[in-house]
C-alpha atoms as a PDB file:
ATOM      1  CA  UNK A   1      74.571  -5.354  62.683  1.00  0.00           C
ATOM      2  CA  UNK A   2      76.498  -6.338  65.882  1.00  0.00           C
ATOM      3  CA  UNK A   3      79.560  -8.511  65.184  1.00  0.00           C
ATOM      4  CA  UNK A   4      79.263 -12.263  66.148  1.00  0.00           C
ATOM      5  CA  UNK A   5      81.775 -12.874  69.586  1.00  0.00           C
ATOM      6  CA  UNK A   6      84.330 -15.690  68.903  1.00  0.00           C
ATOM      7  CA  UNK A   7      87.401 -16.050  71.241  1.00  0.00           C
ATOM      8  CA  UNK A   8      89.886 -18.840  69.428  1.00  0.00           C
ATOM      9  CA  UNK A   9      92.971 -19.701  70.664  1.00  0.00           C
ATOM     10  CA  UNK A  10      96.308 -20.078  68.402  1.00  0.00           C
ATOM     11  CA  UNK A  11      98.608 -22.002  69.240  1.00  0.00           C
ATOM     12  CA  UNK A  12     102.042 -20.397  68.905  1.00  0.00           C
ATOM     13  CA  UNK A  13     104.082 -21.680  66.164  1.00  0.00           C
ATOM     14  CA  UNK A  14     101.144 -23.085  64.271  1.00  0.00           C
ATOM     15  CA  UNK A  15      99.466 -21.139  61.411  1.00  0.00           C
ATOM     16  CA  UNK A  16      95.993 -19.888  62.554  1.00  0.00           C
ATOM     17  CA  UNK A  17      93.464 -20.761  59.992  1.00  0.00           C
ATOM     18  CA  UNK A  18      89.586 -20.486  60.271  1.00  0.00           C
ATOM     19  CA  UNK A  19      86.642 -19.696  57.538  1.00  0.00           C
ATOM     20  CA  UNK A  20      83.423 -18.111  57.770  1.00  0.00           C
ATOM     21  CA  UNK A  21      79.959 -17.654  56.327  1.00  0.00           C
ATOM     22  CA  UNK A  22      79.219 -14.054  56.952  1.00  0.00           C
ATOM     23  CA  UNK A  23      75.645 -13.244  57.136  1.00  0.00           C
ATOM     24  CA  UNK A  24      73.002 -10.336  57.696  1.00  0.00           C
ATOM     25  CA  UNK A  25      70.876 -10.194  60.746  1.00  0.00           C
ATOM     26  CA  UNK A  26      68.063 -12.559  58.503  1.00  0.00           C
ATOM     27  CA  UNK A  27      70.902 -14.838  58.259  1.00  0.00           C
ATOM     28  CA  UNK A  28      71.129 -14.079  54.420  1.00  0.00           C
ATOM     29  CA  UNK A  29      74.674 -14.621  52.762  1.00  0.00           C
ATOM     30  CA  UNK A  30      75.986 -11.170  52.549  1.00  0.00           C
ATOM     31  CA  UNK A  31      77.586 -11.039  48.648  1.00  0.00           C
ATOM     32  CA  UNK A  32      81.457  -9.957  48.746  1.00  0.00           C
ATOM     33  CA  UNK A  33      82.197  -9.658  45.546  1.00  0.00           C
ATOM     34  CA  UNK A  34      84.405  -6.352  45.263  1.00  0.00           C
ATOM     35  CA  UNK A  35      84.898  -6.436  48.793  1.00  0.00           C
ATOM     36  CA  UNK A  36      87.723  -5.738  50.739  1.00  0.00           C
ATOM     37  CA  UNK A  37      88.392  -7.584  54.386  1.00  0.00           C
ATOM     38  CA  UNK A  38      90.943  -6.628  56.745  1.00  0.00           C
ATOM     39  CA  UNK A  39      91.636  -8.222  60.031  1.00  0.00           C
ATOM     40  CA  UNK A  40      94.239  -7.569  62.953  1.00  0.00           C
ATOM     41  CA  UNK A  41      95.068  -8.879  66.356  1.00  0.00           C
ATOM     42  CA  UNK A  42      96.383  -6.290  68.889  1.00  0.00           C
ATOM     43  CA  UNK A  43      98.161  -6.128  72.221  1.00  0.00           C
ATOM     44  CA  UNK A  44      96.119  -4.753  74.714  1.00  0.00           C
ATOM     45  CA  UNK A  45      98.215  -1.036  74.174  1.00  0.00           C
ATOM     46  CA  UNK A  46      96.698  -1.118  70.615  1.00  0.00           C
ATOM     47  CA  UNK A  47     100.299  -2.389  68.996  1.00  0.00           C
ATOM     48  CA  UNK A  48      99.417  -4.494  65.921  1.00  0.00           C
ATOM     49  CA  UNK A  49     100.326  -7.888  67.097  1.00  0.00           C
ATOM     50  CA  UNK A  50      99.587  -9.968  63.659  1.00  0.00           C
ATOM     51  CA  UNK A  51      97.168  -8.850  60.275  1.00  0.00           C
ATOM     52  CA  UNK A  52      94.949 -11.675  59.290  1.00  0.00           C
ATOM     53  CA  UNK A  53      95.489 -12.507  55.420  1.00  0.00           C
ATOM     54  CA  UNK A  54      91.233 -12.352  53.879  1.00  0.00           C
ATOM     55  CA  UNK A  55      90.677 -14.399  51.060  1.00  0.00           C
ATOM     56  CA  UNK A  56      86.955 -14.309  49.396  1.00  0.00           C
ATOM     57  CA  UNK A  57      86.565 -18.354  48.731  1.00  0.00           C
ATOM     58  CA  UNK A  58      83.003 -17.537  47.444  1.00  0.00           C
ATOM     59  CA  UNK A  59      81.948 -13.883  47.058  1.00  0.00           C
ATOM     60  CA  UNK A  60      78.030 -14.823  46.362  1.00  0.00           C
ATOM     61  CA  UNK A  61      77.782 -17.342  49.497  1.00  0.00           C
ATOM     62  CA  UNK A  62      79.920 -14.711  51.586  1.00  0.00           C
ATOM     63  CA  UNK A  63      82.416 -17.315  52.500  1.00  0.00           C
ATOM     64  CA  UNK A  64      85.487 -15.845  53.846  1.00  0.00           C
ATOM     65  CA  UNK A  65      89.215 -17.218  55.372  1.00  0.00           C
ATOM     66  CA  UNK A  66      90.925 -15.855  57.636  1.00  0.00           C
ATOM     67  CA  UNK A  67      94.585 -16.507  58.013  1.00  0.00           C
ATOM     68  CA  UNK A  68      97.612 -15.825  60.374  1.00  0.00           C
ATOM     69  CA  UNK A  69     100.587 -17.511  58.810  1.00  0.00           C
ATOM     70  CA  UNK A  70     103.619 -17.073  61.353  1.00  0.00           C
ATOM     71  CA  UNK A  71     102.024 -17.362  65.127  1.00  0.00           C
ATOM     72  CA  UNK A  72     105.713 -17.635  66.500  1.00  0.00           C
ATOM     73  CA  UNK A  73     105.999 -14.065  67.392  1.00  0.00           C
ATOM     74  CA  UNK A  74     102.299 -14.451  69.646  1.00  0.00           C
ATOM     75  CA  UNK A  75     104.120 -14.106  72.777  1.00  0.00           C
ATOM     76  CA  UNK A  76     102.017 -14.193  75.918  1.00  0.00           C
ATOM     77  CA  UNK A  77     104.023 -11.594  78.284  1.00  0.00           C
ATOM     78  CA  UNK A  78     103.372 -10.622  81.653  1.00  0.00           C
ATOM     79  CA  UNK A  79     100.908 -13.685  82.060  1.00  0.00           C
ATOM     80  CA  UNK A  80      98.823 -11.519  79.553  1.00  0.00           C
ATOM     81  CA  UNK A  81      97.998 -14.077  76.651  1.00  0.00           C
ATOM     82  CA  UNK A  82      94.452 -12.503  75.225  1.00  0.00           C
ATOM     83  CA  UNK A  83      94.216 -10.458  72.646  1.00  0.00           C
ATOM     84  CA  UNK A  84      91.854  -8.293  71.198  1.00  0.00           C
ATOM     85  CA  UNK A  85      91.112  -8.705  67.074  1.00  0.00           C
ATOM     86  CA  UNK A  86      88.305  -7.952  65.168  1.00  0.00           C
ATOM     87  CA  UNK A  87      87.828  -7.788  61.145  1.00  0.00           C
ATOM     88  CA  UNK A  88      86.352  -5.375  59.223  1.00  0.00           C
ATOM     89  CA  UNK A  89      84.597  -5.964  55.360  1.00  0.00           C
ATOM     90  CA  UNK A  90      84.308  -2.807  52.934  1.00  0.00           C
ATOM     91  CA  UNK A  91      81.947  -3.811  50.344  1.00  0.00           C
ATOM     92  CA  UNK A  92      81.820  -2.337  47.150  1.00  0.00           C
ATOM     93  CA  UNK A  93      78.696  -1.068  47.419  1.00  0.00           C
ATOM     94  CA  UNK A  94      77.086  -0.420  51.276  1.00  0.00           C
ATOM     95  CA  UNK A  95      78.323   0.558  54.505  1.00  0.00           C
ATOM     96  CA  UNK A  96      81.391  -1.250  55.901  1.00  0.00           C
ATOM     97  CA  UNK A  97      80.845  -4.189  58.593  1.00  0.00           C
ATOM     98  CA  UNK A  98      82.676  -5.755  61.165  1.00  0.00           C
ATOM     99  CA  UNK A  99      80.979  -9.385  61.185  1.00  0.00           C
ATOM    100  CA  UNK A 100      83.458 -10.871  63.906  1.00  0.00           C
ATOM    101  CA  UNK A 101      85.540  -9.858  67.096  1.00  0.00           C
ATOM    102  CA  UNK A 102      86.625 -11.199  70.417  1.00  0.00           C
ATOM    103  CA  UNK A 103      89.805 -12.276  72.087  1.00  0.00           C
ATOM    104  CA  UNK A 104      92.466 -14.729  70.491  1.00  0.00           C
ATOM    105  CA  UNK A 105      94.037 -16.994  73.237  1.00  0.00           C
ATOM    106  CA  UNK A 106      97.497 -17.122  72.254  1.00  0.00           C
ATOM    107  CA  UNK A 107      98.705 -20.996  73.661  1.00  0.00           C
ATOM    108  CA  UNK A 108     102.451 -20.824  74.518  1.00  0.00           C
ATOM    109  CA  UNK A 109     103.967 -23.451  72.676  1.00  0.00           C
ATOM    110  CA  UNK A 110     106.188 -26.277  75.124  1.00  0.00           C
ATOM    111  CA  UNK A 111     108.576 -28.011  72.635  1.00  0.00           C
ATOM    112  CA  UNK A 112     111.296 -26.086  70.163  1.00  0.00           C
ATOM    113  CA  UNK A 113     109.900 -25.473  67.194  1.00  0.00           C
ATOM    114  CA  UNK A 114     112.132 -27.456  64.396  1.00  0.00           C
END
């Protein structure tokens, strides 16, 4: 199964929130009960930049969140603001998957963050 492209962008400062259906090539909810998900967002060297937090919402329907609670330290340098990130689920039973991947544009935020 070929992961699904998405490119989002986070917004620096905010919390970077987004859920998911994940589904076989027939479009079938994969189950992810027992499953473990991991998901990271690198710099460009391969430096982990942020680790998504995975919660299960609804192991039989495969819904999935993904979740980057402090964006702040997303710093576009050098002009450079896309990173790579992809996320990877280890069922309990099966070969592991990687449903999703692309490149996160990371929005400099403009006003001090209270």
């Amino acid at each position: 199964m070929l992961p699904a492209i998405y490119n989002p962008t986070i917004k620096q400062g905010v919390p970077f929130r987004r859920q998911m259906i994940v589904t076989d090539a027939a479009g079938v909810a994969i189950n992810l009960t027992g499953a473990t998900v991991k998901g990271e967002l690198r710099d460009p060297a391969g430096t982990i930049l942020a680790t998504m937090a995975c919660t299960v919402l609804d192991a039989l329907a495969g819904k999935l969140e993904l979740l980057i609670v402090d964006t702040t330290g997303l710093l576009p340098t050098n002009g450079q603001h896309l990173y790579p990130y992809d996320v990877f689920i280890t069922p309990a039973a099966g070969d592991r998957i990687c449903p999703i991947e692309g490149l996160a544009c990371v929005e400099a935020k403009t006003t001090g963050l209270p």
